[in-house]
N, C-alpha and C. Protein backbone atom coordinates (compact mmCIF):
# COMPACT_ATOMS: atom_id res chain seq x y z
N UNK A 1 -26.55 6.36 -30.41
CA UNK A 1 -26.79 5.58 -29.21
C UNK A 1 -27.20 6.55 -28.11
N UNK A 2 -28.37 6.34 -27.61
CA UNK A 2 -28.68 7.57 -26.32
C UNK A 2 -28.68 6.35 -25.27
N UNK A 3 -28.34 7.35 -23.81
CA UNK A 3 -28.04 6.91 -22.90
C UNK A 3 -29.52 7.08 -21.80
N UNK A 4 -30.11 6.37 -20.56
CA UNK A 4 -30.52 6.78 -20.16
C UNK A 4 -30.33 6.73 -18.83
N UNK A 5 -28.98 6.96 -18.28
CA UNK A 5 -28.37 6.70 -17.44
C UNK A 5 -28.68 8.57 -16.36
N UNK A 6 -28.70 8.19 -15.29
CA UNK A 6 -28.71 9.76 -14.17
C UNK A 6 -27.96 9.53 -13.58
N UNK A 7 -27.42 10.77 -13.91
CA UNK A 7 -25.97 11.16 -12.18
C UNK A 7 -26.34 10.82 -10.94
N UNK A 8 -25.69 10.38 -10.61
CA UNK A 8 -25.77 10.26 -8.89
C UNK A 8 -25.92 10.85 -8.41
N UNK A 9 -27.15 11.35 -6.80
CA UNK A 9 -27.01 12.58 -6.23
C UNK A 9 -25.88 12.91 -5.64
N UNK A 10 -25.95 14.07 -5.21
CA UNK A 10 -24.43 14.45 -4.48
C UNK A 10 -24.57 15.12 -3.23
N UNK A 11 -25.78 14.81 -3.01
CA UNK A 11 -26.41 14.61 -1.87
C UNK A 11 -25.36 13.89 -0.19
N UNK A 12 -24.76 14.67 0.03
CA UNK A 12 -23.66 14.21 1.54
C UNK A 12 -24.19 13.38 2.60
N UNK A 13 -25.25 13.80 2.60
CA UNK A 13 -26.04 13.43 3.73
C UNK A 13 -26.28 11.62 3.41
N UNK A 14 -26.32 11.30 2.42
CA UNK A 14 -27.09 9.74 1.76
C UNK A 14 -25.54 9.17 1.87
N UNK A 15 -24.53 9.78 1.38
CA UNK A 15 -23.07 9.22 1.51
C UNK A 15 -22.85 8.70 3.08
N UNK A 16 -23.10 9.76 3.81
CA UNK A 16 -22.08 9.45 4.85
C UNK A 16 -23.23 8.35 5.83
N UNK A 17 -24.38 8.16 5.02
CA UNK A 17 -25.56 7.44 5.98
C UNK A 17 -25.32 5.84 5.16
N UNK A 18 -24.79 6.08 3.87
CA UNK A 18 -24.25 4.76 3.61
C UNK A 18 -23.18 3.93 4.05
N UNK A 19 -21.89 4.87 4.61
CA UNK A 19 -21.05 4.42 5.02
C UNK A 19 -21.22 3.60 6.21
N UNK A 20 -21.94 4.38 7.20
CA UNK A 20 -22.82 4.46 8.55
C UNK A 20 -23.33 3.19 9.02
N UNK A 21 -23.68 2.91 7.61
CA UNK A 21 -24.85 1.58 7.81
C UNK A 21 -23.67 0.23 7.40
N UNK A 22 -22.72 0.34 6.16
CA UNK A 22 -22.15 -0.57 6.02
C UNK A 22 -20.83 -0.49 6.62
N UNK A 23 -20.35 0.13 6.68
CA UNK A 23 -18.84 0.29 7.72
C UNK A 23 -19.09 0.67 9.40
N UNK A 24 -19.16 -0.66 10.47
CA UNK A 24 -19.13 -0.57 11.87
C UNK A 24 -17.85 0.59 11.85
N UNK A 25 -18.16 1.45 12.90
CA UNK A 25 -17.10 2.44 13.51
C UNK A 25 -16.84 3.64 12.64
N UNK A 26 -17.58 3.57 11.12
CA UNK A 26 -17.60 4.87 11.10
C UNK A 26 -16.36 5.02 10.37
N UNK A 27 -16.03 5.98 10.38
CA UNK A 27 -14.67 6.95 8.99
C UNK A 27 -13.37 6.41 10.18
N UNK A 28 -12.58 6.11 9.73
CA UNK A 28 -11.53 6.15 10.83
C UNK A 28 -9.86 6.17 9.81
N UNK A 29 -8.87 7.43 10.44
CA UNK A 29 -7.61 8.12 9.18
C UNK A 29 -6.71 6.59 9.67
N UNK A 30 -5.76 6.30 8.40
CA UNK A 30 -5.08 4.91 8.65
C UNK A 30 -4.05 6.23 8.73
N UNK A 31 -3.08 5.61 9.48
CA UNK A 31 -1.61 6.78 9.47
C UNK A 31 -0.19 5.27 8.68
N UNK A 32 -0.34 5.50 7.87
CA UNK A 32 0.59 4.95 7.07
C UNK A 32 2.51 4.94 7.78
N UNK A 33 3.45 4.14 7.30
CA UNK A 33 4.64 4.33 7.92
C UNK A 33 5.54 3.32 6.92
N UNK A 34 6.47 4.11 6.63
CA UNK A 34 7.34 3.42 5.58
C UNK A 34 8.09 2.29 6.61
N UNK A 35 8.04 1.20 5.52
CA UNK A 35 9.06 0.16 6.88
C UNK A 35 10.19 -0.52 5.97
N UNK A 36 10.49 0.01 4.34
CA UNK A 36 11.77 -0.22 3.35
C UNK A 36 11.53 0.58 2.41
N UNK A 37 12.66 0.56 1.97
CA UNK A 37 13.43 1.71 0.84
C UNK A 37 14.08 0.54 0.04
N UNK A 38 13.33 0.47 -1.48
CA UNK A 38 14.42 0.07 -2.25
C UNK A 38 14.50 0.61 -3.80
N UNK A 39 15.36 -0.31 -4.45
CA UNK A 39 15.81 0.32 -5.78
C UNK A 39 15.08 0.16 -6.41
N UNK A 40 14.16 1.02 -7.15
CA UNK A 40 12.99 0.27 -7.88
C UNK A 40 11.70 -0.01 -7.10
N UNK A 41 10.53 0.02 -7.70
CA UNK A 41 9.26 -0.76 -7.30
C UNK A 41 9.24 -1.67 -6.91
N UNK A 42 10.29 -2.45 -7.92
CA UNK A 42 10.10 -3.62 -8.45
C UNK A 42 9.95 -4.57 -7.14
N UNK A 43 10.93 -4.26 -6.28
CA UNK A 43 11.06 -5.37 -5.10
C UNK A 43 10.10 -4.73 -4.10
N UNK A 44 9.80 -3.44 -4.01
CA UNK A 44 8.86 -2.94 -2.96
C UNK A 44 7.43 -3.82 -2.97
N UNK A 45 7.26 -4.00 -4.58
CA UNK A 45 6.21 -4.88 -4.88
C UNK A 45 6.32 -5.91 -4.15
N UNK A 46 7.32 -6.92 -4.50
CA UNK A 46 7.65 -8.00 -3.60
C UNK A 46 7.46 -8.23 -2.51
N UNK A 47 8.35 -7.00 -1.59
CA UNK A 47 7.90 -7.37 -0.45
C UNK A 47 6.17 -6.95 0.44
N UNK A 48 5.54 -6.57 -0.72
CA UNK A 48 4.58 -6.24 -0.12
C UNK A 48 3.42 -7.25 -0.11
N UNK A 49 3.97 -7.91 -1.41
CA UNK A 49 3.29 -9.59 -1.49
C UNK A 49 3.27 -10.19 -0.45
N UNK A 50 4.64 -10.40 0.30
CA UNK A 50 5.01 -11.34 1.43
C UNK A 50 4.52 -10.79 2.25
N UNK A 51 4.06 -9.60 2.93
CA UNK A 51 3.72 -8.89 3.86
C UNK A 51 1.91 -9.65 3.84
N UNK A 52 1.29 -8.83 2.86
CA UNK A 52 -0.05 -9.63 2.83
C UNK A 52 -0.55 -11.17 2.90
N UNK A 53 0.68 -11.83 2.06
CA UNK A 53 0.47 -12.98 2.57
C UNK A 53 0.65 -13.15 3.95
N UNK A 54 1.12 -12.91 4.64
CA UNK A 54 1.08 -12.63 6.40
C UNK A 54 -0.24 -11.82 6.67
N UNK A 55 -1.16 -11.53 5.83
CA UNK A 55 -2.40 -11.04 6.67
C UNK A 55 -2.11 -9.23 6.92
N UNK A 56 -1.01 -8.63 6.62
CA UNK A 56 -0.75 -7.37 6.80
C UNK A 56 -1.20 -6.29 5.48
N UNK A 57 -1.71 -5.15 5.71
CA UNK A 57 -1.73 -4.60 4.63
C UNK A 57 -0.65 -3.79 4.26
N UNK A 58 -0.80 -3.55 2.84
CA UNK A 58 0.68 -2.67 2.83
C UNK A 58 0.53 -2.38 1.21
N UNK A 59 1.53 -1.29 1.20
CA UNK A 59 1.15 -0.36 0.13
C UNK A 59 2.74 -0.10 -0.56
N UNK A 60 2.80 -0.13 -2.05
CA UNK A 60 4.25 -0.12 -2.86
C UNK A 60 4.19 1.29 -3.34
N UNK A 61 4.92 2.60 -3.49
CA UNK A 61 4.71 3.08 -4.37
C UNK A 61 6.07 3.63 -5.16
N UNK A 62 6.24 5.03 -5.50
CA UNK A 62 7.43 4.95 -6.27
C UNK A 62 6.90 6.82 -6.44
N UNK A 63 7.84 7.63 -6.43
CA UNK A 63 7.85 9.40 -7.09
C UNK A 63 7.03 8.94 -8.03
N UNK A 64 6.12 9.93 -8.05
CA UNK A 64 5.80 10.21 -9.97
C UNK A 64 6.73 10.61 -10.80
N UNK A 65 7.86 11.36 -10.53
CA UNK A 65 8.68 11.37 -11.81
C UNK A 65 9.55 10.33 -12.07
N UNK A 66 9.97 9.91 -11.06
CA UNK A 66 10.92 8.37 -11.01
C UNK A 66 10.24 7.26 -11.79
N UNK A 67 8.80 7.18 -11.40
CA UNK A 67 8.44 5.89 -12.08
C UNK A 67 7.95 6.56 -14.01
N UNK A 68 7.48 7.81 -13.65
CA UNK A 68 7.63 8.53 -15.60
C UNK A 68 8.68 8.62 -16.35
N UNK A 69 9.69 8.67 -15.53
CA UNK A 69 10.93 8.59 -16.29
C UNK A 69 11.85 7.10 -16.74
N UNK A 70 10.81 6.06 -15.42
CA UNK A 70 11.27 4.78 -15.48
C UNK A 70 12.69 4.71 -14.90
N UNK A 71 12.64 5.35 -13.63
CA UNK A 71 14.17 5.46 -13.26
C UNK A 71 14.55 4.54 -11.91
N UNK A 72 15.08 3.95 -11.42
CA UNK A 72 15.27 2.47 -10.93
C UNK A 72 16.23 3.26 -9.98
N UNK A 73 17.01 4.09 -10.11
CA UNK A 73 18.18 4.19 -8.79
C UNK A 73 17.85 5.65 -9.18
N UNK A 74 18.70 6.24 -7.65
CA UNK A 74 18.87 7.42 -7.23
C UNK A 74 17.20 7.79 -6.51
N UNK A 75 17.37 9.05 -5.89
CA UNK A 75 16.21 9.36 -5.35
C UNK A 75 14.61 9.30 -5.76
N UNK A 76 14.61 9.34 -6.93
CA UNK A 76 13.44 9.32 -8.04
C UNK A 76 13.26 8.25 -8.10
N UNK A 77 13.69 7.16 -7.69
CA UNK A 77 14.13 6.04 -8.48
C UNK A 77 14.06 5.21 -7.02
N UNK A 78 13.63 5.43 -5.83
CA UNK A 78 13.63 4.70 -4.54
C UNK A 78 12.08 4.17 -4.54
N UNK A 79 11.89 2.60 -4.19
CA UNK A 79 10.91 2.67 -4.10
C UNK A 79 9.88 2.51 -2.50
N UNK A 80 9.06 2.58 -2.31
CA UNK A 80 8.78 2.48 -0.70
C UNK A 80 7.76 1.38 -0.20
N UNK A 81 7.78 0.98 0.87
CA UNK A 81 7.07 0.09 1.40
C UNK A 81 6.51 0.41 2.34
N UNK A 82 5.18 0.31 2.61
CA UNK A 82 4.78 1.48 3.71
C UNK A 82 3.41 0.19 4.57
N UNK A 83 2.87 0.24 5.81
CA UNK A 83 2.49 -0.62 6.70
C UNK A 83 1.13 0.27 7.50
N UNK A 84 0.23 0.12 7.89
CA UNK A 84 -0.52 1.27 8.61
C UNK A 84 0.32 0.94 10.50
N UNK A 85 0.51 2.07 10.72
CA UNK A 85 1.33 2.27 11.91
C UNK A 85 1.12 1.03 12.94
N UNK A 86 0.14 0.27 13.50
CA UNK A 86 -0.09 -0.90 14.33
C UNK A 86 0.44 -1.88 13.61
N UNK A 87 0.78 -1.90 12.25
CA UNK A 87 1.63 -2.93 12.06
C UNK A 87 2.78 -3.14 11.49
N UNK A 88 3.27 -2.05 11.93
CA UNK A 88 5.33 -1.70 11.72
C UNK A 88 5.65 -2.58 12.23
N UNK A 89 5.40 -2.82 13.30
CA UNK A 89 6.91 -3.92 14.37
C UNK A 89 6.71 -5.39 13.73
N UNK A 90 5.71 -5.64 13.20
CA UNK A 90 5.54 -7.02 12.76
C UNK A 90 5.85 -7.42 11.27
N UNK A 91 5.54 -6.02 10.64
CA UNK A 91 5.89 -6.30 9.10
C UNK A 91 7.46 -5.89 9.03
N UNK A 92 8.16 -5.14 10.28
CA UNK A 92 9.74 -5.54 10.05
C UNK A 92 10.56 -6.58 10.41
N UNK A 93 9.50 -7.30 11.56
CA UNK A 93 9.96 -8.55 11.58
C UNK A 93 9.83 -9.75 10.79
N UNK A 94 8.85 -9.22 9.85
CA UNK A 94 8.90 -9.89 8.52
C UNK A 94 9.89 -9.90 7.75
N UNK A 95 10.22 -8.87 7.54
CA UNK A 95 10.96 -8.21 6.36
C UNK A 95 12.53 -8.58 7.04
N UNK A 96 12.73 -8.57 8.38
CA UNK A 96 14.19 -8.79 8.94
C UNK A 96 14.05 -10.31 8.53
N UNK A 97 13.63 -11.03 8.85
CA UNK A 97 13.47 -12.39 8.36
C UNK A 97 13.85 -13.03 6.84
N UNK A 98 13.05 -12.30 6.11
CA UNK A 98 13.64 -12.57 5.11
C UNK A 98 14.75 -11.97 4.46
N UNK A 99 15.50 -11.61 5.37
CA UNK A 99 16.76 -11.25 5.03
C UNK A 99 18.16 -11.87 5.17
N UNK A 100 17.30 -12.96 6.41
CA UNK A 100 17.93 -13.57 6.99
C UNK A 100 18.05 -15.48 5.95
N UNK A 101 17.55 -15.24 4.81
CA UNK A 101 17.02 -16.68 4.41
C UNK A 101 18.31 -16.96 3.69
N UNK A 102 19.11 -18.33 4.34
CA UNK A 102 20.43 -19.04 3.81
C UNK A 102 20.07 -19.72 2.28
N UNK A 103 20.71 -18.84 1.13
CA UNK A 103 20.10 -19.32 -0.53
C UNK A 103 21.02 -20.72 -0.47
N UNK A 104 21.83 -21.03 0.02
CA UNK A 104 22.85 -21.69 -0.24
C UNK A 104 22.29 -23.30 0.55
N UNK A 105 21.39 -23.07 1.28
CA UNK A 105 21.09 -24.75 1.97
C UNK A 105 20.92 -25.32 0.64
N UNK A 106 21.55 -26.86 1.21
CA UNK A 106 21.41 -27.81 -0.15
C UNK A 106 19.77 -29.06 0.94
């Protein structure tokens, strides 16, 4: 099977004139900010669902050795929830909220 596929240039100049043209404002650094700590991914995931469904972005992750080892508690084993800095105060008032939810209403 031959291919007749060409590398992409690597050409900087065509990159950053693409960005230019399709991204208004240009390169701009997100400064990230943890806004929970929990046991596992597992729920970091979670709450990061609920967060986006609110329109917020937000990011789950977990150590690389914690999640290679598959380890759920202790430090390796913490997972994080992180918000880009303009929207901490709102995604903890998310997150305080649902903390606050009575399982027990009939």
């Amino acid at each position: 099977m031959s291919s007749t596929a060409e590398p992409l240039p690597l050409n900087d100049d065509n990159i950053d004139n693409a960005n230019q043209e399709t991204t208004p404002g240009g390169k701009q650094q997100v400064r990230w900010e943890v806004v929970a700590r929990t046991a596992g991914v597992m729920p970091a995931n979670i709450m990061v669902g609920r967060l986006q469904a609110e329109g917020i972005p937000a990011r789950a992750w977990q150590e690389g050795a914690g999640r290679a080892l598959g380890l759920t508690i202790g430090i390796l084993g913490t997972g994080f929830v992180a918000v880009p800095e303009e929207f901490v105060e709102q995604a903890q008032d998310i997150l305080a909220d649902e903390n606050q939810i009575d399982w027990e209403e009939e």
